[in-house]
C-alpha atoms as a PDB file:
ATOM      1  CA  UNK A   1       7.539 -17.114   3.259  1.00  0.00           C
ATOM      2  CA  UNK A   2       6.059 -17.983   0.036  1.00  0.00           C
ATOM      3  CA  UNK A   3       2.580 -18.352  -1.021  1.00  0.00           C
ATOM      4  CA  UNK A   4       1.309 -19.324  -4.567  1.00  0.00           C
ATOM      5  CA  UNK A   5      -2.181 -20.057  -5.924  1.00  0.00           C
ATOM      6  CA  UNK A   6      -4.392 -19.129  -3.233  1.00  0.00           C
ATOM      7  CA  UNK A   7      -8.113 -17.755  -3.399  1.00  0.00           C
ATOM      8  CA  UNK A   8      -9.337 -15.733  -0.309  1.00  0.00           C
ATOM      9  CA  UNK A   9      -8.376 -13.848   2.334  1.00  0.00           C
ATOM     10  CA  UNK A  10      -4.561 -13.792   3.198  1.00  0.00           C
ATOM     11  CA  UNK A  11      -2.946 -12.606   6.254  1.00  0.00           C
ATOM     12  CA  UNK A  12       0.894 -12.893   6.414  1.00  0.00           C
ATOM     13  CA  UNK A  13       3.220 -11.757   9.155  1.00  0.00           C
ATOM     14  CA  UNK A  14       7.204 -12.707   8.955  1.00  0.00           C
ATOM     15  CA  UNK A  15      10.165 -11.065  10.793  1.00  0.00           C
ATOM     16  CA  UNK A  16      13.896 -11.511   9.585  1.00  0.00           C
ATOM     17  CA  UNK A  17      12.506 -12.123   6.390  1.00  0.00           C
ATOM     18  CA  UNK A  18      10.176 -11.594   3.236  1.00  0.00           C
ATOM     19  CA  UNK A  19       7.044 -12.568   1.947  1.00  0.00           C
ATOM     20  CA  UNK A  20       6.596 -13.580  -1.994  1.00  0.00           C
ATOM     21  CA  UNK A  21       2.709 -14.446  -2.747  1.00  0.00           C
ATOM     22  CA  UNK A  22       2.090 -14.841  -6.444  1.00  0.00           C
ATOM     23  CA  UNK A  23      -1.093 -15.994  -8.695  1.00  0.00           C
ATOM     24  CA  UNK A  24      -3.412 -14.262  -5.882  1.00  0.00           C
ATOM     25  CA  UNK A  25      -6.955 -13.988  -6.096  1.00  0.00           C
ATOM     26  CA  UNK A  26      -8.840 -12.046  -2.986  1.00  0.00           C
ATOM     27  CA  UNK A  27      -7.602  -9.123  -0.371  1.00  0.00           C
ATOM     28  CA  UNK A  28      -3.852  -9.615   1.957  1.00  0.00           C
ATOM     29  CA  UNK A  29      -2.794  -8.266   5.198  1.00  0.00           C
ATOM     30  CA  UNK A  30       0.667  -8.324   4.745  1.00  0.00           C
ATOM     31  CA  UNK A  31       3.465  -7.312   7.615  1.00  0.00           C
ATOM     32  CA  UNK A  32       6.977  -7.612   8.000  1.00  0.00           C
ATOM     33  CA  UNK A  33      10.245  -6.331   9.760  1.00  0.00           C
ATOM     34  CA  UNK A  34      13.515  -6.716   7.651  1.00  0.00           C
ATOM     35  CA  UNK A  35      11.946  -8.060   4.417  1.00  0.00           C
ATOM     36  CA  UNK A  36      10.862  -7.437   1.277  1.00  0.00           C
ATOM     37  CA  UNK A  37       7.035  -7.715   0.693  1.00  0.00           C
ATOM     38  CA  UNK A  38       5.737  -9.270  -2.966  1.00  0.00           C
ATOM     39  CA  UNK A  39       2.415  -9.624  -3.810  1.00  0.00           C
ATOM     40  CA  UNK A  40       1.325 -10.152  -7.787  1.00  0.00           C
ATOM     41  CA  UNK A  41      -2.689 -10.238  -8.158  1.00  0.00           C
ATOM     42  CA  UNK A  42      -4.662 -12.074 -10.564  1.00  0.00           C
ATOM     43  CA  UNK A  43      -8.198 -11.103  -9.375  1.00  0.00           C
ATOM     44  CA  UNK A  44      -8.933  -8.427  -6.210  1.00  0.00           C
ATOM     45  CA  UNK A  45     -11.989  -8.871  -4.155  1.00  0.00           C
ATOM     46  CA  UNK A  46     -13.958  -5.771  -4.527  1.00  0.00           C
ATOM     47  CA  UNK A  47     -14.599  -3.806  -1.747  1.00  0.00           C
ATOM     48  CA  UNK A  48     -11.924  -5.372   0.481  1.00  0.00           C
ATOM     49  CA  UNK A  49      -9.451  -3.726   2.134  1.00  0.00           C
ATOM     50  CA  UNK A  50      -5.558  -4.261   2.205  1.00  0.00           C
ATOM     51  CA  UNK A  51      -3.180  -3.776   4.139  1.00  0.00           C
ATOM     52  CA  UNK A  52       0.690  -3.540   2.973  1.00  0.00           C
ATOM     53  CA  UNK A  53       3.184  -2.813   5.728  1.00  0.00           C
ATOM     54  CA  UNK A  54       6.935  -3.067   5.995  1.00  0.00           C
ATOM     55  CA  UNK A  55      10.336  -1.990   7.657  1.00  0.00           C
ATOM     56  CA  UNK A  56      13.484  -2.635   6.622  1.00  0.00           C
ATOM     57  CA  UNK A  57      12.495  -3.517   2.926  1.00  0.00           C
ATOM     58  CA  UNK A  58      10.530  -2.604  -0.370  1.00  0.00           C
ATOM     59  CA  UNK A  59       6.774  -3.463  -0.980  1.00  0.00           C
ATOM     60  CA  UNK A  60       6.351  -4.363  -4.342  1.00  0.00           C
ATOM     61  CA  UNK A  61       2.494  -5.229  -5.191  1.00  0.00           C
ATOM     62  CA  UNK A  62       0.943  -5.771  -8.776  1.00  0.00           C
ATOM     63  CA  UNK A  63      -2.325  -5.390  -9.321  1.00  0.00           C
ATOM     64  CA  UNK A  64      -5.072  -6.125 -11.964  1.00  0.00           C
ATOM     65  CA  UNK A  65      -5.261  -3.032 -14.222  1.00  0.00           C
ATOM     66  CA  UNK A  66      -8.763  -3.052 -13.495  1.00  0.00           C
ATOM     67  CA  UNK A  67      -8.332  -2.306 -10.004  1.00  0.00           C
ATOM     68  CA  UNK A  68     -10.883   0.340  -8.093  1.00  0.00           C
ATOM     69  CA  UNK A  69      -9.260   1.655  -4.632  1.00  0.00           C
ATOM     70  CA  UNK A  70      -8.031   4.718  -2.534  1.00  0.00           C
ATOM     71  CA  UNK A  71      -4.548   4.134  -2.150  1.00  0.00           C
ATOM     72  CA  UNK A  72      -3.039   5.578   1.267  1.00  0.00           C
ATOM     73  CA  UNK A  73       0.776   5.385   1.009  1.00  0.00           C
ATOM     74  CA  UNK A  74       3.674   6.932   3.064  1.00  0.00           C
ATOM     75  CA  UNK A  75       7.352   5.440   2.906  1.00  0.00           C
ATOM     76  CA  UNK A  76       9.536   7.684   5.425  1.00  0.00           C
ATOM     77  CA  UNK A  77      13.022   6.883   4.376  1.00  0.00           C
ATOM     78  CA  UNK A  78      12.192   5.644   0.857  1.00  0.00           C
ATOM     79  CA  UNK A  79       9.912   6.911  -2.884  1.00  0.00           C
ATOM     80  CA  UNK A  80       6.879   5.859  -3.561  1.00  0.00           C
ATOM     81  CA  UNK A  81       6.644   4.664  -7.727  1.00  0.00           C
ATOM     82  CA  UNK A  82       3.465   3.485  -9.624  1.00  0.00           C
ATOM     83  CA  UNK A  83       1.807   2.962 -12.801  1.00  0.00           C
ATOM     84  CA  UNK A  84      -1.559   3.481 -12.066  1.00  0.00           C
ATOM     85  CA  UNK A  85      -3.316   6.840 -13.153  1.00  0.00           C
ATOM     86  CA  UNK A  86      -4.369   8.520 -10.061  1.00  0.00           C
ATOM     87  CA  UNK A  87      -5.687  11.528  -8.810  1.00  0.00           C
ATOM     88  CA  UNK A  88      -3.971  12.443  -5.692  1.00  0.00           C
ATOM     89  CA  UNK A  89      -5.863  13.860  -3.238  1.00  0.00           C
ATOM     90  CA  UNK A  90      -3.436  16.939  -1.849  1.00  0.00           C
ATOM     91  CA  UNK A  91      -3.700  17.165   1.630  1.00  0.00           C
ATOM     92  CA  UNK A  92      -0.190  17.812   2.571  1.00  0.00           C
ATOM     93  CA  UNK A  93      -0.481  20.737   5.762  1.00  0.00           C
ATOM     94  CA  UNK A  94      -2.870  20.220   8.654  1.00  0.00           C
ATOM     95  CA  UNK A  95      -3.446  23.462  10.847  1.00  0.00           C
ATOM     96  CA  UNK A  96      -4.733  23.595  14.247  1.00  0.00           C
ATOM     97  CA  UNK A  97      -5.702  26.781  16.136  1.00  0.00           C
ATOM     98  CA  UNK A  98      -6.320  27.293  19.822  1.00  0.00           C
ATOM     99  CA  UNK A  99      -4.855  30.614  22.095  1.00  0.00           C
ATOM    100  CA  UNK A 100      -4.219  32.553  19.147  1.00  0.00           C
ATOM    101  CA  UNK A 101      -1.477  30.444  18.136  1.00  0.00           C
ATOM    102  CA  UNK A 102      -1.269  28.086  15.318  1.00  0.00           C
ATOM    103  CA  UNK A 103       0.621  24.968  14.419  1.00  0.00           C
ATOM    104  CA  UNK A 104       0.982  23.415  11.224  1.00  0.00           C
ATOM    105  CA  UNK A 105       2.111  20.089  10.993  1.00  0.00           C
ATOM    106  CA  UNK A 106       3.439  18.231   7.443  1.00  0.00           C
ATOM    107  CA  UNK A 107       1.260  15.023   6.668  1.00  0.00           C
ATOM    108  CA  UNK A 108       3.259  12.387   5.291  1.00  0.00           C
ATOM    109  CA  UNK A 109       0.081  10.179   3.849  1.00  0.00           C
ATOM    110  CA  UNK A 110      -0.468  10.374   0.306  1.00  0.00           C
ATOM    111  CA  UNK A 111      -4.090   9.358  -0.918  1.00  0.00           C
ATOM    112  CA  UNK A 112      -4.359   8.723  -4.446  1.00  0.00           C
ATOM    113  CA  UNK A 113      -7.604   7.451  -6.072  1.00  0.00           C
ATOM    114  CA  UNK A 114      -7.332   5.268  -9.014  1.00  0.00           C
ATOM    115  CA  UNK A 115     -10.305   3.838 -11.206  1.00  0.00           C
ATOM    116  CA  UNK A 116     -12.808   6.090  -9.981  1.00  0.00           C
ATOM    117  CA  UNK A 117     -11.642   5.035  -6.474  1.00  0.00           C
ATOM    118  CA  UNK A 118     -12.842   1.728  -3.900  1.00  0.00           C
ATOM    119  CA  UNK A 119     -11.763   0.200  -0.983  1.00  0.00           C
ATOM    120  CA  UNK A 120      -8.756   1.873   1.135  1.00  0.00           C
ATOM    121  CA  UNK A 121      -5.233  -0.139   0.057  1.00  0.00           C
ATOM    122  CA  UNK A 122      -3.062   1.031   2.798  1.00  0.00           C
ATOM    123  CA  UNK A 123       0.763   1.035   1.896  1.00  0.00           C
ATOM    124  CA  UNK A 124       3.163   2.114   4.737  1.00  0.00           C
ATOM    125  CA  UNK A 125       6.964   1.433   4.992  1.00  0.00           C
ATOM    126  CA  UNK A 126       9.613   3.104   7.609  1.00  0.00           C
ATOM    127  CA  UNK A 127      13.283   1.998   5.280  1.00  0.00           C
ATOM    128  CA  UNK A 128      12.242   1.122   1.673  1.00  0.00           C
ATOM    129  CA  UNK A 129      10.610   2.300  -1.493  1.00  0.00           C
ATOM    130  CA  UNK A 130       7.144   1.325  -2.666  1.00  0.00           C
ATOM    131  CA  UNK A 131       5.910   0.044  -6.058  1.00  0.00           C
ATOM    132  CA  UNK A 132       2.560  -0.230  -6.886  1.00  0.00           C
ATOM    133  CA  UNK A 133       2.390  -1.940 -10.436  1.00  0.00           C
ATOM    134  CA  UNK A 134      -0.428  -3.038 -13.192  1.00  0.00           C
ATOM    135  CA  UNK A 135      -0.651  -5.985 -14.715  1.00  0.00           C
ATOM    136  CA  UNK A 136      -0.128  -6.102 -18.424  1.00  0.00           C
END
């Protein structure tokens, strides 16, 4: 699937294969199973969220440098790699007490805030790395 020169809101679904969008201007929803996912910005709309998620494939988005958001991210069988400045919000061990007994559980999310932080740009993806890039 390939999508150029659109203004708006985007939602793209594909399975058995990827989705390029390039020279985008608003928010995506962007899905797919055994693809790649490529999304390159020229404007975001502000205080939209997004919504990047994959399996079987990398998710490479680039976004204007300018960019204000909470990025969520988790990649289980892949790195995560990005240009941005953040500050990551560490959260990494949830606990939970009840009959004198605890359990601590690993959270796999990593929040990062970047420009002073916006809306939430959720980035998830089971078999693949995930880049998050500016735009020079």
């Amino acid at each position: 699937m390939e999508i150029e020169n659109i203004e708006g809101e985007i939602e793209a679904s594909n399975v058995n294969g990827s989705i390029y969008a390039k020279k985008i201007s608003g928010s995506v929803l962007a899905n797919t199973v055994n693809g790649k996912i490529v999304v390159e910005f020229d404007k975001v709309t502000a205080n939209a969220p997004m919504s990047f998620r994959g399996l079987n494939g990398k998710i490479d988005v680039t976004f204007p440098s300018s960019v204000k958001t909470i990025l969520k991210m988790r990649s289980d069988r892949g790195e995560i790699y990005s240009d941005f400045d953040m500050k990551i919000e560490d959260k990494p061990i949830i606990v939970h007490k009840g009959n004198d007994k605890k359990r601590i559980t690993v959270n796999k999310w990593v929040m990062g805030k970047v420009n002073g932080g916006g809306p939430t740009f959720t980035f998830q993806n089971m078999n693949g790395s995930i880049y998050i890039r500016q735009k020079k």
